[in-house]
N, C-alpha and C. Protein backbone atom coordinates (compact mmCIF):
# COMPACT_ATOMS: atom_id res chain seq x y z
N UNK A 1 86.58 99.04 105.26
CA UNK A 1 87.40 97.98 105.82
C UNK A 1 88.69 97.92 105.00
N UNK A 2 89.78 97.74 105.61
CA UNK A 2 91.12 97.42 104.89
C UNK A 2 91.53 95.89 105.36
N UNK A 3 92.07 95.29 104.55
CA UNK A 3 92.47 94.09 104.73
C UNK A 3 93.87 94.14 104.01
N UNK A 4 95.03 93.56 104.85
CA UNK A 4 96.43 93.81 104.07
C UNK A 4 96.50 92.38 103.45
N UNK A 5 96.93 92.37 102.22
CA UNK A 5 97.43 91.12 101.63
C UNK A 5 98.59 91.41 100.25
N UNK A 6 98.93 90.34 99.90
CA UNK A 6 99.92 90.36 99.24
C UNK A 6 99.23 89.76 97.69
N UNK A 7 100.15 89.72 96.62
CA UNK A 7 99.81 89.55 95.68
C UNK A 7 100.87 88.41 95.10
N UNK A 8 100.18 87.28 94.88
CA UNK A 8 100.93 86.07 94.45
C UNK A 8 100.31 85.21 93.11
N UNK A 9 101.34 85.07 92.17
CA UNK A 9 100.58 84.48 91.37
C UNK A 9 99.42 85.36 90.47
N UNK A 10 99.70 86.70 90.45
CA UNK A 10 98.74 87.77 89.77
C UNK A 10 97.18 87.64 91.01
N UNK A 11 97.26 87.28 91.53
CA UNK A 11 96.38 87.13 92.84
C UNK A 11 96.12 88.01 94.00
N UNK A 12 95.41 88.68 94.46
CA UNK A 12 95.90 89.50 95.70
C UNK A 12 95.13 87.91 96.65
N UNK A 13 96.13 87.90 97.52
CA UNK A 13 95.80 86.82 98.57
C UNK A 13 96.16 87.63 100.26
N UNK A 14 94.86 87.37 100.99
CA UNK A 14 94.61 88.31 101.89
C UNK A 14 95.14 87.86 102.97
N UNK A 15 95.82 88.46 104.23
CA UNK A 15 96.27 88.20 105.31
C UNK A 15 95.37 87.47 106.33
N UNK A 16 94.64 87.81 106.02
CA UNK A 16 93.62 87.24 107.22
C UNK A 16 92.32 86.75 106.56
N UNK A 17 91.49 85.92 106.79
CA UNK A 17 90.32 85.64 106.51
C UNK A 17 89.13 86.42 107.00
N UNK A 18 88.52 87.03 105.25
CA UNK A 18 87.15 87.57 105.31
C UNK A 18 86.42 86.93 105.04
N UNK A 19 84.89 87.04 105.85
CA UNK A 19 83.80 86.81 105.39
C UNK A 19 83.03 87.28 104.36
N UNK A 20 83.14 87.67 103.11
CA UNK A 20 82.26 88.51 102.05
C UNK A 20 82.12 87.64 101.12
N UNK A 21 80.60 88.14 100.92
CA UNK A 21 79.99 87.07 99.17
C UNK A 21 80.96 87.48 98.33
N UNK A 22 80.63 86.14 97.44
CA UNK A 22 81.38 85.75 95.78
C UNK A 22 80.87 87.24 95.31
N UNK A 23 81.75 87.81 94.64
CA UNK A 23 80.93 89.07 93.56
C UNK A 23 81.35 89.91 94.19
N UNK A 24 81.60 90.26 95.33
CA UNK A 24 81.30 91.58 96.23
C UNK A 24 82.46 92.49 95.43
N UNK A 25 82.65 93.55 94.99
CA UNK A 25 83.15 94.43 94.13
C UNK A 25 84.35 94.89 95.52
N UNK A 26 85.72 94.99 94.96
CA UNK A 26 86.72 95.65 95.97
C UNK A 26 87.43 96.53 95.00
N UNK A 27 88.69 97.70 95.81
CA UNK A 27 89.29 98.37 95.20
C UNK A 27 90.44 97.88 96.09
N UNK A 28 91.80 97.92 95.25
CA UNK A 28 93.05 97.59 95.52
C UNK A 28 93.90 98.89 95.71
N UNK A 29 94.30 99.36 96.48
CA UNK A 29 95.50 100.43 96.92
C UNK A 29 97.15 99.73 96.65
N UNK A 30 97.41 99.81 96.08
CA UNK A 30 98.54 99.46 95.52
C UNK A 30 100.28 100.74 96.67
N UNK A 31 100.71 100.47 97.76
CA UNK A 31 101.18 101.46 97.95
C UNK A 31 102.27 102.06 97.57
N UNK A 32 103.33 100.84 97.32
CA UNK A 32 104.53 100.57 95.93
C UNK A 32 104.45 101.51 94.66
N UNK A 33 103.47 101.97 94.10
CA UNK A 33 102.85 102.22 93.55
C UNK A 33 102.31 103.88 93.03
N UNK A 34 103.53 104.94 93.71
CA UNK A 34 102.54 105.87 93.96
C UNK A 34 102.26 107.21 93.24
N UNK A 35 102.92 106.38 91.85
CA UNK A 35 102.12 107.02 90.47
C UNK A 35 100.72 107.15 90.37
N UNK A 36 100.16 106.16 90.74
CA UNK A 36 99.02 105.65 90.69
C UNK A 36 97.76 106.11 91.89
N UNK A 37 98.54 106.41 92.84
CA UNK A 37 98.19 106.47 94.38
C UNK A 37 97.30 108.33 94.38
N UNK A 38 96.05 108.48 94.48
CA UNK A 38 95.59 109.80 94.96
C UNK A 38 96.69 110.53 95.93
N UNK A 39 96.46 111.76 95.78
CA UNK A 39 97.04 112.54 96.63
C UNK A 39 96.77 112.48 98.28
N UNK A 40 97.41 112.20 98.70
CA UNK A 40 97.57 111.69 100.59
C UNK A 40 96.71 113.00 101.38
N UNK A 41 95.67 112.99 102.44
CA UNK A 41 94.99 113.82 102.89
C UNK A 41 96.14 114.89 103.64
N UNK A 42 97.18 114.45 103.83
CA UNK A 42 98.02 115.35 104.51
C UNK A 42 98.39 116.83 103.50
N UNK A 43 98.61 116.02 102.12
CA UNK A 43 99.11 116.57 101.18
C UNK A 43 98.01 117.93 100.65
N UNK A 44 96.51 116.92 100.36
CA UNK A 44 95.48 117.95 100.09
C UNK A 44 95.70 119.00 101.72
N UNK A 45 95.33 118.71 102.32
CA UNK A 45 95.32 119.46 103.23
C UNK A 45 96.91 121.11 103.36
N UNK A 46 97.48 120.23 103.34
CA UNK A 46 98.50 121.84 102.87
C UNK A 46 98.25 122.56 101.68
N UNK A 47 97.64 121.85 100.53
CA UNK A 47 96.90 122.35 99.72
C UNK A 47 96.06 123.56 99.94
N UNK A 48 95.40 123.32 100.61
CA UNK A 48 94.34 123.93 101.02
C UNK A 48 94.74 125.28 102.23
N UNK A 49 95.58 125.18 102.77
CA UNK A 49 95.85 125.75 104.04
C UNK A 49 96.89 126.98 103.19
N UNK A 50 97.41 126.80 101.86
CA UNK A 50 98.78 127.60 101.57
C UNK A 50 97.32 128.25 100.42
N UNK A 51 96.19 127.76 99.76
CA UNK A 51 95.60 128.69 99.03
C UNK A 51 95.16 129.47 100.29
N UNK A 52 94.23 129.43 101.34
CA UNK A 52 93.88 129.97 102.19
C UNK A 52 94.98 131.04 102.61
N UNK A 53 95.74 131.22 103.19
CA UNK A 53 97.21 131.85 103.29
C UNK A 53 96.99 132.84 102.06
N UNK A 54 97.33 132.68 100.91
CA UNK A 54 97.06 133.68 99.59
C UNK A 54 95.57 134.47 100.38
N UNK A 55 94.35 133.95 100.53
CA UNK A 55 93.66 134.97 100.54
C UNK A 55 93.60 135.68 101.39
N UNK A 56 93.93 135.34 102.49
CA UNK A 56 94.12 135.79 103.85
C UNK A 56 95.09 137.02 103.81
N UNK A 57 96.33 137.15 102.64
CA UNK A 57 97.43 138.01 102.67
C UNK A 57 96.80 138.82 101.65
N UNK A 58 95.87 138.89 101.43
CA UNK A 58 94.73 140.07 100.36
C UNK A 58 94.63 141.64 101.32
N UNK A 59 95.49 141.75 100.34
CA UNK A 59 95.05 143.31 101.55
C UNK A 59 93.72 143.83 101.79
N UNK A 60 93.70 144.34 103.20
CA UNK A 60 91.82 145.34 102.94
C UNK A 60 92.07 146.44 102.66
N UNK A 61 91.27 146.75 101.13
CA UNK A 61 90.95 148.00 100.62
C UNK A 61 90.59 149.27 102.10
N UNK A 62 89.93 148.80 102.93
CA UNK A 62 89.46 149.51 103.90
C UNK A 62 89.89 149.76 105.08
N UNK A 63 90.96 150.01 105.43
CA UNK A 63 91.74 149.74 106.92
C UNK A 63 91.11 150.39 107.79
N UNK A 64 90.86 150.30 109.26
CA UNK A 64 90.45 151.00 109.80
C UNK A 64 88.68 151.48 109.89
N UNK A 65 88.16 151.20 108.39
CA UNK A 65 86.66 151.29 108.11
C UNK A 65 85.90 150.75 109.59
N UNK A 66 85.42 151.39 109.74
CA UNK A 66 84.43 151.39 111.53
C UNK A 66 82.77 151.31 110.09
N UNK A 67 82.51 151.33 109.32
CA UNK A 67 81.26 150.86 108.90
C UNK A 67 80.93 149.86 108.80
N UNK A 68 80.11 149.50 109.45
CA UNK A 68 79.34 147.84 109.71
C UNK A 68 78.18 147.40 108.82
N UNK A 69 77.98 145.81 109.05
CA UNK A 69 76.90 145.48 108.17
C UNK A 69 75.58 146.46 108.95
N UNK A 70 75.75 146.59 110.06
CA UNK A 70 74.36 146.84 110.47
C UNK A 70 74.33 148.21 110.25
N UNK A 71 75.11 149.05 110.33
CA UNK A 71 75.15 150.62 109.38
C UNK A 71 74.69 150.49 108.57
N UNK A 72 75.10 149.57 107.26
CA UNK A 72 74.90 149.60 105.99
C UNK A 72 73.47 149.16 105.74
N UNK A 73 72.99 148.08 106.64
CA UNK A 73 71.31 147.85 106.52
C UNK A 73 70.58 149.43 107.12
N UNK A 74 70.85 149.64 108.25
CA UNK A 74 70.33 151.24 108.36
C UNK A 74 70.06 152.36 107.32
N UNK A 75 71.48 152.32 106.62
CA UNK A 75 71.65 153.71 105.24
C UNK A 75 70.60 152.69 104.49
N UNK A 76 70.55 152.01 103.97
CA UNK A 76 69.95 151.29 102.66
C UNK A 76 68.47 150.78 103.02
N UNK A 77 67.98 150.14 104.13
CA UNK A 77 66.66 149.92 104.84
C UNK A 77 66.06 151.14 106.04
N UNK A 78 66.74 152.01 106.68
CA UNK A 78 66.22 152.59 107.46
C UNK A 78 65.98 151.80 108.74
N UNK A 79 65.56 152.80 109.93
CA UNK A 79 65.40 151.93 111.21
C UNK A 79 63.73 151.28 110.99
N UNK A 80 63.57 149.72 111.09
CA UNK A 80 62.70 149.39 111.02
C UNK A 80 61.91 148.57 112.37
N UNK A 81 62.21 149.23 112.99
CA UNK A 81 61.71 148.00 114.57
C UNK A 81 60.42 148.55 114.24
């Protein structure tokens, strides 16, 4: 759940009224803030997409290689039906 509120008085005071028990443990996202702020899923995500890219531009040792896994179980297991 997100609830937007402001902070007054060293207070975060919430926009709208929740129902949650005394105690209930919260985390504050601060967005002002974004020293502090995890890295944005957009951000991981190009992350991820530009290492992928590196491996993808890995050359194959094997160009052209027509030998398959199921060759290779043949040479090494034999035909077993």
């Amino acid at each position: 759940m997100t609830v937007p509120g402001t902070i007054r008085g060293g207070m975060v005071v919430l926009d709208e009224a929740v129902d949650v028990p005394d105690g209930t443990k919260v985390a504050v996202f601060l967005p002002g803030l974004q020293r502090d702020a995890p890295e944005s899923i957009v951000q991981e995500v190009a992350r991820q997409k530009a290492a992928l890219a590196e491996l993808l531009a890995i050359p194959d040792e094997n160009p052209g290689d027509t030998f398959s896994a199921v060759d290779k179980d043949r040479v090494l297991y034999g035909d077993q039906q």
